[in-house]
PDB file of N, CA and C in Angstrom:
ATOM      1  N   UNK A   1       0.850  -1.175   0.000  1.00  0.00           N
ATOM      2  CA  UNK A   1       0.000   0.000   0.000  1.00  0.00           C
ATOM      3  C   UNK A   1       0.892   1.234   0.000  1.00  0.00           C
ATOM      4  N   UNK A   2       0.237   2.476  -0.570  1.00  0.00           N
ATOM      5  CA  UNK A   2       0.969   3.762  -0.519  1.00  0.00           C
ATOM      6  C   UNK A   2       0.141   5.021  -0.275  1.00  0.00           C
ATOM      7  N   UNK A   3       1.266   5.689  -0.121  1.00  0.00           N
ATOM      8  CA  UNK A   3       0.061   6.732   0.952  1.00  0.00           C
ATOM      9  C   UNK A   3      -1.371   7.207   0.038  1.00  0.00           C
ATOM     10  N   UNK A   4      -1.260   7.301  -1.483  1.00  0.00           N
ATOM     11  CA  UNK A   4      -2.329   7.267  -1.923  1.00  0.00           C
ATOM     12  C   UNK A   4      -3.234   6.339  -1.782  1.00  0.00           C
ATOM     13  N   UNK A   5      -3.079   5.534  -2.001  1.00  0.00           N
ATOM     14  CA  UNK A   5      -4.081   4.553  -1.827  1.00  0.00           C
ATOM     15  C   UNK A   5      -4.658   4.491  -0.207  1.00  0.00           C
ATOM     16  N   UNK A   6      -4.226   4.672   0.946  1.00  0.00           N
ATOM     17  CA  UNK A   6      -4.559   5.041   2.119  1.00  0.00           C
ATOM     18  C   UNK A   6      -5.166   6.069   2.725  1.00  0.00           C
ATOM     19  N   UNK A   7      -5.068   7.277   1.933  1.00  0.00           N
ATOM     20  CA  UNK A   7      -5.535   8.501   1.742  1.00  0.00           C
ATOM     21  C   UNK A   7      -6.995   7.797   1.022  1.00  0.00           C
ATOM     22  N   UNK A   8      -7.319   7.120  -0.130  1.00  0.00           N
ATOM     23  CA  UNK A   8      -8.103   6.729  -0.295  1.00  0.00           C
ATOM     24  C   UNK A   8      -9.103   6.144   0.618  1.00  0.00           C
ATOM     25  N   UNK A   9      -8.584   5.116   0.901  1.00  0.00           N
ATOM     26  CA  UNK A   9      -9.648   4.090   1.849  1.00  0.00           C
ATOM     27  C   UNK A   9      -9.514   5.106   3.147  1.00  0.00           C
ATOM     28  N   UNK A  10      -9.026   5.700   3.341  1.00  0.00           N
ATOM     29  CA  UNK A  10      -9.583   6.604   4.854  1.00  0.00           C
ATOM     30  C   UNK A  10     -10.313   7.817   4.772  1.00  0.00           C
ATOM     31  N   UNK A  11      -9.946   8.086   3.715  1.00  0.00           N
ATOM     32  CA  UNK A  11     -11.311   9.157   2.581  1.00  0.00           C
ATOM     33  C   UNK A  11     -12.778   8.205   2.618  1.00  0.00           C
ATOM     34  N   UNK A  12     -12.689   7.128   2.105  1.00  0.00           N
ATOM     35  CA  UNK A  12     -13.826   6.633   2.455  1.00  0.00           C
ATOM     36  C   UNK A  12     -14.837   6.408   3.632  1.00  0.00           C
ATOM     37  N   UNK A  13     -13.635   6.183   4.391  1.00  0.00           N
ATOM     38  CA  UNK A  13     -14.262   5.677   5.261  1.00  0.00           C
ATOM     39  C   UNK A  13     -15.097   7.077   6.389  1.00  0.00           C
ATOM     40  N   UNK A  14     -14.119   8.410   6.210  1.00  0.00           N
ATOM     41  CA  UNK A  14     -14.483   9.534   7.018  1.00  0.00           C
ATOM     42  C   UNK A  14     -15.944   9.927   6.560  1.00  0.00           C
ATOM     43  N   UNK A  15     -16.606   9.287   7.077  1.00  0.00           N
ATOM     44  CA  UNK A  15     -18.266   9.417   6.575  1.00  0.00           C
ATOM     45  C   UNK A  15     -18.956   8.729   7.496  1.00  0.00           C
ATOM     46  N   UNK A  16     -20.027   9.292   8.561  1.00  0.00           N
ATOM     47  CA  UNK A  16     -20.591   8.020   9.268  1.00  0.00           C
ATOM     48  C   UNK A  16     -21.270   6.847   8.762  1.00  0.00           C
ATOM     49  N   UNK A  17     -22.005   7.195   7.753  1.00  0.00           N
ATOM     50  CA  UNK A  17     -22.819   6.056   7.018  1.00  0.00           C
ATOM     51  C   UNK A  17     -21.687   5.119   6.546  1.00  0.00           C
ATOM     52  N   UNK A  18     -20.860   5.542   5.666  1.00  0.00           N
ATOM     53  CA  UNK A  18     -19.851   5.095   4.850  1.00  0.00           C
ATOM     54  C   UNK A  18     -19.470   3.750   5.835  1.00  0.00           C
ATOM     55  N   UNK A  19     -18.814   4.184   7.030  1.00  0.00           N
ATOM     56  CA  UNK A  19     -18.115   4.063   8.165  1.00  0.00           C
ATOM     57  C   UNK A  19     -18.975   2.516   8.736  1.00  0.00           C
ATOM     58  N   UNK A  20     -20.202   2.937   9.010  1.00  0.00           N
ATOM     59  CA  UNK A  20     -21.115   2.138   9.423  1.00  0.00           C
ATOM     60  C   UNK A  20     -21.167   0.841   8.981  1.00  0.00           C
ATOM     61  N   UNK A  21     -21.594   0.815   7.452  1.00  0.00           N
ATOM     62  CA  UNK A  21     -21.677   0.174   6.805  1.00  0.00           C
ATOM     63  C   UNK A  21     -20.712  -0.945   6.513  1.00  0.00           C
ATOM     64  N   UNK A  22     -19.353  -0.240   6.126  1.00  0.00           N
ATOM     65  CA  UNK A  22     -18.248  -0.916   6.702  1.00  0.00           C
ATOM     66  C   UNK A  22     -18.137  -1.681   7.686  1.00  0.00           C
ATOM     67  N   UNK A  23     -18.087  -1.555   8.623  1.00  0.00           N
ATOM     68  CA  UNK A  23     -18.303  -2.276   9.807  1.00  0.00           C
ATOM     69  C   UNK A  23     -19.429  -3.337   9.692  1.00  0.00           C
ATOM     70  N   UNK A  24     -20.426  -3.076   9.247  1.00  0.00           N
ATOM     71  CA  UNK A  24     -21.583  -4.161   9.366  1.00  0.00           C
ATOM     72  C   UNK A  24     -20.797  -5.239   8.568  1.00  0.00           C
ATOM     73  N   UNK A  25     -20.517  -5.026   7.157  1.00  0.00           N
ATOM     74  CA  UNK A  25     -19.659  -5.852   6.470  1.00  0.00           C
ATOM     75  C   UNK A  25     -18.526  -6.668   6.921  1.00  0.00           C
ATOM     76  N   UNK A  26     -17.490  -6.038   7.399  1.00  0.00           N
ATOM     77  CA  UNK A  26     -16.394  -6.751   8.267  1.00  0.00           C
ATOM     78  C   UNK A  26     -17.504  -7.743   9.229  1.00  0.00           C
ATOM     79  N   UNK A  27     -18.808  -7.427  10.149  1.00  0.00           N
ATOM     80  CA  UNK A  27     -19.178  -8.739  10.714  1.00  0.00           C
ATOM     81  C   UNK A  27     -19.699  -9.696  10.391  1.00  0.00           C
ATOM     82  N   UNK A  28     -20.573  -8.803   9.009  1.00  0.00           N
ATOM     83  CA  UNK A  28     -21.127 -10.019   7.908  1.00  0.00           C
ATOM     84  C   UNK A  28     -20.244 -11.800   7.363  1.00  0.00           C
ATOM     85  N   UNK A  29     -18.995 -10.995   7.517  1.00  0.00           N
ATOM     86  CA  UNK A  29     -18.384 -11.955   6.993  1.00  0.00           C
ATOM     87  C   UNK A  29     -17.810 -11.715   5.065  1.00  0.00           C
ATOM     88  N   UNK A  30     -17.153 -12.918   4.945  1.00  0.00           N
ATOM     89  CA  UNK A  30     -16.936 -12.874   3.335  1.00  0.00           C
ATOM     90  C   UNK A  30     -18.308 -13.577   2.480  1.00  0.00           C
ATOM     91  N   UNK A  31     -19.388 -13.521   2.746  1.00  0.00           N
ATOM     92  CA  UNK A  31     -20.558 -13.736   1.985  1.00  0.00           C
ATOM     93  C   UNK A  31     -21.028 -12.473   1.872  1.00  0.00           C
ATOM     94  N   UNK A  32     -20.868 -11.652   2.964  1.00  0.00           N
ATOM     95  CA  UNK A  32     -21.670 -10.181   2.423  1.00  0.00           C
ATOM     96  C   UNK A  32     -22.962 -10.158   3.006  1.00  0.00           C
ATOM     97  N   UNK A  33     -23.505  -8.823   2.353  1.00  0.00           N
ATOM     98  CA  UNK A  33     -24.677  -8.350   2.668  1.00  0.00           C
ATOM     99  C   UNK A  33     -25.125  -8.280   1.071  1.00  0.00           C
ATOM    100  N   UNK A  34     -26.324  -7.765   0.637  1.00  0.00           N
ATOM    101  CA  UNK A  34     -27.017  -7.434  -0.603  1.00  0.00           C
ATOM    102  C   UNK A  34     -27.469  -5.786   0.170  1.00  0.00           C
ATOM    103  N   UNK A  35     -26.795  -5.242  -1.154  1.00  0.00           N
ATOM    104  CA  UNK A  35     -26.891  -3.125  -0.814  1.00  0.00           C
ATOM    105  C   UNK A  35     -28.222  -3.297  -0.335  1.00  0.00           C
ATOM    106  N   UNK A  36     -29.421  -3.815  -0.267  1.00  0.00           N
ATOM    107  CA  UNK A  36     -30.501  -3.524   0.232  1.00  0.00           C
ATOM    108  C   UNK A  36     -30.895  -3.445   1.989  1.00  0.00           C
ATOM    109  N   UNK A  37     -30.404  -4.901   2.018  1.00  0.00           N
ATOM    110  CA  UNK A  37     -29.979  -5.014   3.157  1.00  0.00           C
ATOM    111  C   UNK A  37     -29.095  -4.204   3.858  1.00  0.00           C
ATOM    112  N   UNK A  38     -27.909  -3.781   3.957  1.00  0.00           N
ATOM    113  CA  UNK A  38     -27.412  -2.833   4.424  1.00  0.00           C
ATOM    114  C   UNK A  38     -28.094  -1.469   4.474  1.00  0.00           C
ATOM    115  N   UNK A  39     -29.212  -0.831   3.462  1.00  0.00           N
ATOM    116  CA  UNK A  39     -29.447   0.152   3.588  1.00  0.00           C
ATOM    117  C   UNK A  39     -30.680   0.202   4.640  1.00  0.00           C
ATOM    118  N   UNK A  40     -31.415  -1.219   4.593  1.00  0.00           N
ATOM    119  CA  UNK A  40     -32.822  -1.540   5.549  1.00  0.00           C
ATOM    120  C   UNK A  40     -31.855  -1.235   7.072  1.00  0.00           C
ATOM    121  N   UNK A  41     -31.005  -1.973   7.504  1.00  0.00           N
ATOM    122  CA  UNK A  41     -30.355  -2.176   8.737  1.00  0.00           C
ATOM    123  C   UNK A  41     -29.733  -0.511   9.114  1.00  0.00           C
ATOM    124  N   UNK A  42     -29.225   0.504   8.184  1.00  0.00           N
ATOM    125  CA  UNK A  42     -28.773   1.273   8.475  1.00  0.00           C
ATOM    126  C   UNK A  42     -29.634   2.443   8.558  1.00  0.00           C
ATOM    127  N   UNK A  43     -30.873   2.340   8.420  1.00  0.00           N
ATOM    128  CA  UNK A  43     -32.076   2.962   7.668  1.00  0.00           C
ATOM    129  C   UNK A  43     -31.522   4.411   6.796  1.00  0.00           C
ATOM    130  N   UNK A  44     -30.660   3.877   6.559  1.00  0.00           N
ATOM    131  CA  UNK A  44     -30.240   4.790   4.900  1.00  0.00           C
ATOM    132  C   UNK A  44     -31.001   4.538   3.551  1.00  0.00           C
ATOM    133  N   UNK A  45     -31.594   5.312   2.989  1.00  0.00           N
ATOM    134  CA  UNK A  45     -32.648   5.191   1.172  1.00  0.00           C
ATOM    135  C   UNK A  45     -31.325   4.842   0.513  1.00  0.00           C
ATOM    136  N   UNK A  46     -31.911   3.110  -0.260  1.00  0.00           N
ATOM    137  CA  UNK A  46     -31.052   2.474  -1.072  1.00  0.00           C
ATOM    138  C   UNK A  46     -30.109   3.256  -2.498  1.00  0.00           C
ATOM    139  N   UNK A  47     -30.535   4.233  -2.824  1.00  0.00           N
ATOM    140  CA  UNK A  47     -30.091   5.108  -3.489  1.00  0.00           C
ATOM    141  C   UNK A  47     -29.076   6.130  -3.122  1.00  0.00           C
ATOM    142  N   UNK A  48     -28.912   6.428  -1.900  1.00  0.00           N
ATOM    143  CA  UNK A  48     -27.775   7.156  -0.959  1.00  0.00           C
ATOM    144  C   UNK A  48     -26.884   5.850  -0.871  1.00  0.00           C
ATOM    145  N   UNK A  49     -27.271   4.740   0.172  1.00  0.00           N
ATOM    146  CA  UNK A  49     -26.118   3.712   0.070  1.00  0.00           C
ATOM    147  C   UNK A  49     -25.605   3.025  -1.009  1.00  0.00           C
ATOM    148  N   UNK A  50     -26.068   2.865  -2.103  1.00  0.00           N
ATOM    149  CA  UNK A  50     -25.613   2.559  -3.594  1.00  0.00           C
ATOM    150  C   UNK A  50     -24.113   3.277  -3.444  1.00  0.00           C
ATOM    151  N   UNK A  51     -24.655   4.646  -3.234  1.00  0.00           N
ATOM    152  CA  UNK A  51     -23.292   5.759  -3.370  1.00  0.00           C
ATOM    153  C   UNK A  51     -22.657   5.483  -2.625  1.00  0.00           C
ATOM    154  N   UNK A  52     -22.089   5.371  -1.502  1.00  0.00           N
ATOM    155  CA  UNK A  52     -21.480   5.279  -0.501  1.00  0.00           C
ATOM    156  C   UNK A  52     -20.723   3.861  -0.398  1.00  0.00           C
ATOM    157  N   UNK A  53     -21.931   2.534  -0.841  1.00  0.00           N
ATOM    158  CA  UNK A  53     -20.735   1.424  -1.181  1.00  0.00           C
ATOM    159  C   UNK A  53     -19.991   1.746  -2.402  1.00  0.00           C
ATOM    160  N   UNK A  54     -20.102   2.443  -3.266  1.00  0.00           N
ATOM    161  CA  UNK A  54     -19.586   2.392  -4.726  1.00  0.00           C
ATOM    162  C   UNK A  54     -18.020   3.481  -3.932  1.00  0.00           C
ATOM    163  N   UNK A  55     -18.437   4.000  -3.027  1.00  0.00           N
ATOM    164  CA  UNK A  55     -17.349   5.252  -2.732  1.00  0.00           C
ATOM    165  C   UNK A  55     -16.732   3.845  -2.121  1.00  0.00           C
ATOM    166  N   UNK A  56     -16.873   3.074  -1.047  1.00  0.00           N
ATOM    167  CA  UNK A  56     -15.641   2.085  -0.303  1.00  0.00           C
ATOM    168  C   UNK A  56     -15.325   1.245  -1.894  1.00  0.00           C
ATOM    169  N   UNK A  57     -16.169   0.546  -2.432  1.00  0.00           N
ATOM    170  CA  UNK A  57     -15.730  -0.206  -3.542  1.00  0.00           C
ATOM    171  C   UNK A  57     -14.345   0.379  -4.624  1.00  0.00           C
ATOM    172  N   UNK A  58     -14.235   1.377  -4.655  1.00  0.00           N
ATOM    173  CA  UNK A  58     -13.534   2.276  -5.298  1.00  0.00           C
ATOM    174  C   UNK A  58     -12.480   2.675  -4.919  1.00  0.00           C
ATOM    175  N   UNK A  59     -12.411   2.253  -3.206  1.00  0.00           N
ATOM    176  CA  UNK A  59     -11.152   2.735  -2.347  1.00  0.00           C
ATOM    177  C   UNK A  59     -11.029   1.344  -1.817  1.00  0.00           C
ATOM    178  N   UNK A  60     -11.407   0.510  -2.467  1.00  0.00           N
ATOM    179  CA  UNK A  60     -10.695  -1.075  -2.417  1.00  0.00           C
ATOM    180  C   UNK A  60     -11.065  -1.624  -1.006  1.00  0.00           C
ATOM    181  N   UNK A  61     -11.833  -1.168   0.066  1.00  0.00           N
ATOM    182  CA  UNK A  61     -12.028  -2.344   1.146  1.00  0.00           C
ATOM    183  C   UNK A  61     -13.510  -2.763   1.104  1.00  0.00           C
ATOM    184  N   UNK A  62     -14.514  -2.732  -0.321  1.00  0.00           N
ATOM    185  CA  UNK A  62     -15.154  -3.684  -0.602  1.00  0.00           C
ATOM    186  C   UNK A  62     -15.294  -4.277  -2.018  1.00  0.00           C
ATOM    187  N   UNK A  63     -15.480  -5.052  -2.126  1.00  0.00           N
ATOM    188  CA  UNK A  63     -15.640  -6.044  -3.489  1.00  0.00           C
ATOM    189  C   UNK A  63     -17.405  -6.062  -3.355  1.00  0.00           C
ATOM    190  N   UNK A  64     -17.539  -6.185  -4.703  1.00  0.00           N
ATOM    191  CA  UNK A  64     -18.826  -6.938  -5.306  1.00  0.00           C
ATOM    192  C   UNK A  64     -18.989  -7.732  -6.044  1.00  0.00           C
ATOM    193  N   UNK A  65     -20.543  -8.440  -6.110  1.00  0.00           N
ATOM    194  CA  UNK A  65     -21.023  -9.422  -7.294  1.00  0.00           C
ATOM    195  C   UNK A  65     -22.057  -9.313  -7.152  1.00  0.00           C
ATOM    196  N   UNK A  66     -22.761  -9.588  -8.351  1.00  0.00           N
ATOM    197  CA  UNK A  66     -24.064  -9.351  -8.858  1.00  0.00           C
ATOM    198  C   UNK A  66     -24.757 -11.415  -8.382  1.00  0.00           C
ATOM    199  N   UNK A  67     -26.212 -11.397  -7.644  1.00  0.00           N
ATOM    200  CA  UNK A  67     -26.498 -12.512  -7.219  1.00  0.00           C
ATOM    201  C   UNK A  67     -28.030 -12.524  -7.814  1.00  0.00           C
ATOM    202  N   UNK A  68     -28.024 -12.657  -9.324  1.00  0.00           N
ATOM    203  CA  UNK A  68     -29.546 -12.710 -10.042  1.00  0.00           C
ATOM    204  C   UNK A  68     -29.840 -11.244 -10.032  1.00  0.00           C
ATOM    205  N   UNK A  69     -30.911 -10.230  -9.201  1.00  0.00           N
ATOM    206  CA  UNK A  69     -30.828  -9.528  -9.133  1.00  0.00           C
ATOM    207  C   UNK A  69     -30.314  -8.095  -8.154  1.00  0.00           C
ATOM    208  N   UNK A  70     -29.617  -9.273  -7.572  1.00  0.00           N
ATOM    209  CA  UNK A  70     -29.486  -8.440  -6.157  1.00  0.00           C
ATOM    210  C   UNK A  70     -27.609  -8.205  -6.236  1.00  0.00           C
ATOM    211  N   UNK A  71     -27.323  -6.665  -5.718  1.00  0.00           N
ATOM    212  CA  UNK A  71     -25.855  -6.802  -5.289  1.00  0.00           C
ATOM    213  C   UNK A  71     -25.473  -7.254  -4.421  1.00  0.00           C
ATOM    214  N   UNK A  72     -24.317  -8.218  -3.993  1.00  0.00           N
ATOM    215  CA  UNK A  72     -23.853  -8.201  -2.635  1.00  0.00           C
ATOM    216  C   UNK A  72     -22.352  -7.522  -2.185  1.00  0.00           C
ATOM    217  N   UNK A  73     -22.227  -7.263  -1.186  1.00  0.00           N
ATOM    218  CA  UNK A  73     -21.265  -6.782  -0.543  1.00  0.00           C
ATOM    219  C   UNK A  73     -20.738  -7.396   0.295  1.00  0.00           C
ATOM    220  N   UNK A  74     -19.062  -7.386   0.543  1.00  0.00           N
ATOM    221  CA  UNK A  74     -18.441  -7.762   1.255  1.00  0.00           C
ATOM    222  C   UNK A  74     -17.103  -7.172   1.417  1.00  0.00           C
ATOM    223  N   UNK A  75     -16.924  -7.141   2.426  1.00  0.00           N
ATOM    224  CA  UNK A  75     -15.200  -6.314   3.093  1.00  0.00           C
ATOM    225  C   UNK A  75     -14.450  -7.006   2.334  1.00  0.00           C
ATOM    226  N   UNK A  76     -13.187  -6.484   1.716  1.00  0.00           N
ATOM    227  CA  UNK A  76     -12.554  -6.935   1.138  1.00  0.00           C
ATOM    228  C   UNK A  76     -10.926  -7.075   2.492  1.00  0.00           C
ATOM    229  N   UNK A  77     -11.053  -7.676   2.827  1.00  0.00           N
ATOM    230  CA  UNK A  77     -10.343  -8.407   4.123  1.00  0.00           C
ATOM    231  C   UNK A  77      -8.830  -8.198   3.773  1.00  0.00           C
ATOM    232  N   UNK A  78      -8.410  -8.536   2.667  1.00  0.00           N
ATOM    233  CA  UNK A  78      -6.840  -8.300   1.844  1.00  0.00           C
ATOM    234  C   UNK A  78      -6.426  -7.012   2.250  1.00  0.00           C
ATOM    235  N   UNK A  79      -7.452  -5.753   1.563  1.00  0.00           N
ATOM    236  CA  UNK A  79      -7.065  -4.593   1.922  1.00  0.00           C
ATOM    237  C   UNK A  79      -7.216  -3.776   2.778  1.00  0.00           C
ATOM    238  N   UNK A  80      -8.361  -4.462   3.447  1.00  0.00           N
ATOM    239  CA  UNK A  80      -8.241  -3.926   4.964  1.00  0.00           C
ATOM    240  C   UNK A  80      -7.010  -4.466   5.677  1.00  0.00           C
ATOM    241  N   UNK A  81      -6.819  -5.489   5.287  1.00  0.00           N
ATOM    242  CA  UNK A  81      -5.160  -5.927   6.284  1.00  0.00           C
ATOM    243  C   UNK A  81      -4.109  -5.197   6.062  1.00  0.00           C
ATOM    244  N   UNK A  82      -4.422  -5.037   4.375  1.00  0.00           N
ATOM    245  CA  UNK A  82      -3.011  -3.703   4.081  1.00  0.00           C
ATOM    246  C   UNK A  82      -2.838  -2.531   4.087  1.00  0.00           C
ATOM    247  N   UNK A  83      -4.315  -1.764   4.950  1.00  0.00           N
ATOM    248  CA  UNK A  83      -4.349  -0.623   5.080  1.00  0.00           C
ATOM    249  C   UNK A  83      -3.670  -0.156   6.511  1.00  0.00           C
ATOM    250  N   UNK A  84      -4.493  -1.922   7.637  1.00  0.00           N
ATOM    251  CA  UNK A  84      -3.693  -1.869   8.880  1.00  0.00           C
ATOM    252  C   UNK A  84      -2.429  -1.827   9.118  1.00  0.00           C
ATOM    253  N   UNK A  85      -1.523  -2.583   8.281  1.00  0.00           N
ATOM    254  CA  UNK A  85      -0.529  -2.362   8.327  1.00  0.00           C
ATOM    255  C   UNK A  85       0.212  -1.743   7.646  1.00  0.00           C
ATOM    256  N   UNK A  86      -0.391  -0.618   6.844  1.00  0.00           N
ATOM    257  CA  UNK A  86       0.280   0.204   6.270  1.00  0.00           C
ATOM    258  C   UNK A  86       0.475   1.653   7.472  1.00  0.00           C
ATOM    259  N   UNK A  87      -0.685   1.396   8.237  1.00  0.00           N
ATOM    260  CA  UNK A  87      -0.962   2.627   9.499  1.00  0.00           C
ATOM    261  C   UNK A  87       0.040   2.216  10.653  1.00  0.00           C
ATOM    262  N   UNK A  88       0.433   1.321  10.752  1.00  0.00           N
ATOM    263  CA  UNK A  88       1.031   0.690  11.785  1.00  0.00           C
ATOM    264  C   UNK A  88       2.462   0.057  11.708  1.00  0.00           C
ATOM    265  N   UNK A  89       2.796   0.030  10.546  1.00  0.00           N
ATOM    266  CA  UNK A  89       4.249  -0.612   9.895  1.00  0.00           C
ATOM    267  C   UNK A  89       5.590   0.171  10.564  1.00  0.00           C
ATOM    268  N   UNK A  90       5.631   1.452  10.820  1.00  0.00           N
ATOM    269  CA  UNK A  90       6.728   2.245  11.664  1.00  0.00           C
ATOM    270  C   UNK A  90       6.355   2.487  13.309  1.00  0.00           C
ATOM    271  N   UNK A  91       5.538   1.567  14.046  1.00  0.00           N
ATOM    272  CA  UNK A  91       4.910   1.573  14.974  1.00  0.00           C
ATOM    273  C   UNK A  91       6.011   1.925  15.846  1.00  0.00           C
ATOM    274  N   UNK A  92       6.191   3.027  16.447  1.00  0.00           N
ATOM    275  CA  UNK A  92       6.412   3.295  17.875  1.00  0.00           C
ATOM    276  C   UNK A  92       7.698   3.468  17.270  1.00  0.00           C
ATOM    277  N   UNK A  93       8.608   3.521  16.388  1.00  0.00           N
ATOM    278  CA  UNK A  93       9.622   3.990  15.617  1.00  0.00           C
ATOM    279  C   UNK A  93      10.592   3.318  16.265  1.00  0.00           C
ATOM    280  N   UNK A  94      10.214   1.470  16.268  1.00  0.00           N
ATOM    281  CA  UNK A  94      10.973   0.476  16.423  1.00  0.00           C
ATOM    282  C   UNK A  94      10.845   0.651  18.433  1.00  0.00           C
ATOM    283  N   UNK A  95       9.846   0.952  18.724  1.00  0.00           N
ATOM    284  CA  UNK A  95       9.800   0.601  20.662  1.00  0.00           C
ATOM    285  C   UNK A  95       8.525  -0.267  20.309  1.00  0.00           C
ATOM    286  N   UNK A  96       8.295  -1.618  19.993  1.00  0.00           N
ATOM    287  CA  UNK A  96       7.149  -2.042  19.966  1.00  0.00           C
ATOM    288  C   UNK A  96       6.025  -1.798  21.462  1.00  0.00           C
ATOM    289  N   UNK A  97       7.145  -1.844  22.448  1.00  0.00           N
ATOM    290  CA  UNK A  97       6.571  -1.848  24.413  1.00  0.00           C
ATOM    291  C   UNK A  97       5.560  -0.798  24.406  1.00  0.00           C
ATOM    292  N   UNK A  98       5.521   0.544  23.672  1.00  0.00           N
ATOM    293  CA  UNK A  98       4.966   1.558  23.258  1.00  0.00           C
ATOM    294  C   UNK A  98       3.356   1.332  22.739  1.00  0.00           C
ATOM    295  N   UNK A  99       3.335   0.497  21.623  1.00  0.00           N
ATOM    296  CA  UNK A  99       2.139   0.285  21.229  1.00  0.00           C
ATOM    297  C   UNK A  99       1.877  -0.885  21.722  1.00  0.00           C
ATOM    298  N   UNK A 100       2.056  -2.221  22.461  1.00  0.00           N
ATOM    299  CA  UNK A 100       1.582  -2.980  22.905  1.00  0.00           C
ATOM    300  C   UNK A 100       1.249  -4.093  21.845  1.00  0.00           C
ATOM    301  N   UNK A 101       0.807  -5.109  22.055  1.00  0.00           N
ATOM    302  CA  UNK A 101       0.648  -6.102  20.938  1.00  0.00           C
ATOM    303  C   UNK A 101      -0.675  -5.686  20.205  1.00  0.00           C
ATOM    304  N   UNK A 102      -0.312  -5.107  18.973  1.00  0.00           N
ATOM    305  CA  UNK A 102      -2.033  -5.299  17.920  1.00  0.00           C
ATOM    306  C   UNK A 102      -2.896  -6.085  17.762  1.00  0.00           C
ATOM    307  N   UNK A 103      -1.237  -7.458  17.621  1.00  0.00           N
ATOM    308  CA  UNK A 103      -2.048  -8.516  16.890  1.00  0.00           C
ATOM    309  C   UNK A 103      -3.339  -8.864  17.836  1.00  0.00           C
ATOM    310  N   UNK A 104      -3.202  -8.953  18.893  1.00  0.00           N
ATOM    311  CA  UNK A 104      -3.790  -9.424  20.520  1.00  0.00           C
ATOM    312  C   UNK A 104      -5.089  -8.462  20.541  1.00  0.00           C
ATOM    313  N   UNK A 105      -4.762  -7.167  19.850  1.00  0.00           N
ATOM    314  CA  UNK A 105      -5.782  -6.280  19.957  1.00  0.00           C
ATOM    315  C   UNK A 105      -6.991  -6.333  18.660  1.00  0.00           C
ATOM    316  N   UNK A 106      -6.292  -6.725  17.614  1.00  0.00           N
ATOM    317  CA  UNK A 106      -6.856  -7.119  16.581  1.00  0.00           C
ATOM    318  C   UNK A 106      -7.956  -8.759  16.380  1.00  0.00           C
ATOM    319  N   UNK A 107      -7.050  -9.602  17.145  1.00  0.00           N
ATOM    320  CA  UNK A 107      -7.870 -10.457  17.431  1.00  0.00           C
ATOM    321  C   UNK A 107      -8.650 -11.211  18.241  1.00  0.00           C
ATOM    322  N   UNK A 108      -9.172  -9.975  19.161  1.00  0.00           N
ATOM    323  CA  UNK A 108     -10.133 -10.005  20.424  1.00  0.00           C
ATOM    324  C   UNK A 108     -10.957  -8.754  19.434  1.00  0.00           C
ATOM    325  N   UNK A 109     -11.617  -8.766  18.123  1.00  0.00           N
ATOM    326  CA  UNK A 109     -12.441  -7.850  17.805  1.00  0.00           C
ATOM    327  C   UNK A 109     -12.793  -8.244  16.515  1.00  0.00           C
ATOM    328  N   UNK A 110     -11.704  -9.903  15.851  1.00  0.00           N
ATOM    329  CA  UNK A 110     -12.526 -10.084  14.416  1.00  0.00           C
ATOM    330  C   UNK A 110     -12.664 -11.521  15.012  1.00  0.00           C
ATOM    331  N   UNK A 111     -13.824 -11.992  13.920  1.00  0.00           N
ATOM    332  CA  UNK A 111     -14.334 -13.846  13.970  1.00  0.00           C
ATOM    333  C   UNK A 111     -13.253 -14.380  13.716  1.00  0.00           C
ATOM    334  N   UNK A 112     -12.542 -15.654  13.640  1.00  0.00           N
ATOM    335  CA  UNK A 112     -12.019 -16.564  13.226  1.00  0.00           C
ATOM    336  C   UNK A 112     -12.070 -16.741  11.925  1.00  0.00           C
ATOM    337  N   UNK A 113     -12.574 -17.483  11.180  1.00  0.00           N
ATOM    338  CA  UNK A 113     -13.041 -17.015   9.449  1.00  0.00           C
ATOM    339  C   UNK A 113     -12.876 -15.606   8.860  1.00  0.00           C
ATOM    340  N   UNK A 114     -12.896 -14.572   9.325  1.00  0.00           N
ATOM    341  CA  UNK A 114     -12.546 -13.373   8.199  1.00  0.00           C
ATOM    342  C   UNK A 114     -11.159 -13.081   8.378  1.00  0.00           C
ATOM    343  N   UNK A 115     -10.403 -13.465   9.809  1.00  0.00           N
ATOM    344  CA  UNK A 115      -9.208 -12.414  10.112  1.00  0.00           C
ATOM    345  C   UNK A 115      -7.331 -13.598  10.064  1.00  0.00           C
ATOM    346  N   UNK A 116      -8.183 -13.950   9.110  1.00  0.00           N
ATOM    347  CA  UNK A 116      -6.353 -15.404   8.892  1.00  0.00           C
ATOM    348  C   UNK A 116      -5.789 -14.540   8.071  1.00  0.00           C
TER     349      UNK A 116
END
């Protein structure tokens, strides 16, 4: 990752809806949600969240596919990992004791299945 591309996905994400949504996804899992669904749960009009996944889709921490007629959504898990450690890669400017273990912090907050 490079700072553009990070500038990206954190551009995205500085949005509460945006933000939200995100998050629902990361718990969804890698099956996703369908944009409808996310917009019922967030009570956002499917036409605002259209926009808003197309804004994360675009800054790479979600993927899509078309399921008959429905979109689905899902965190794209790859680049959320490489955004984390693109934020965190000069951590504590080599004092790891400073920031404490991530990993430990990271995985007391994702499922088993999304976070290998």
């Amino acid at each position: 990752m490079n700072d553009v591309s990070a500038v990206a996905a954190l551009s995205a994400l500085a949005h509460a809806d945006r933000l939200a949504a995100f998050r629902m996804l990361v718990r969804a899992g890698p099956n996703g949600m369908a944009s409808g669904e996310i917009a019922e749960a967030l009570s956002i009009p499917p036409t605002r969240m259209s926009f808003h996944l197309a804004t994360l889709e675009r800054a790479k921490l979600l993927r899509s596919w078309r399921d008959g007629r429905r979109i689905l959504y899902a965190a794209s898990y790859d680049d959320m990992r490489q955004l984390l450690a693109f934020l965190t890669e000069d951590c504590c400017s080599g004092n790891p004791e400073i920031c404490g273990n991530l990993g430990d912090a990271f995985a007391s907050t994702c499922a088993p299945e999304t976070c290998r």
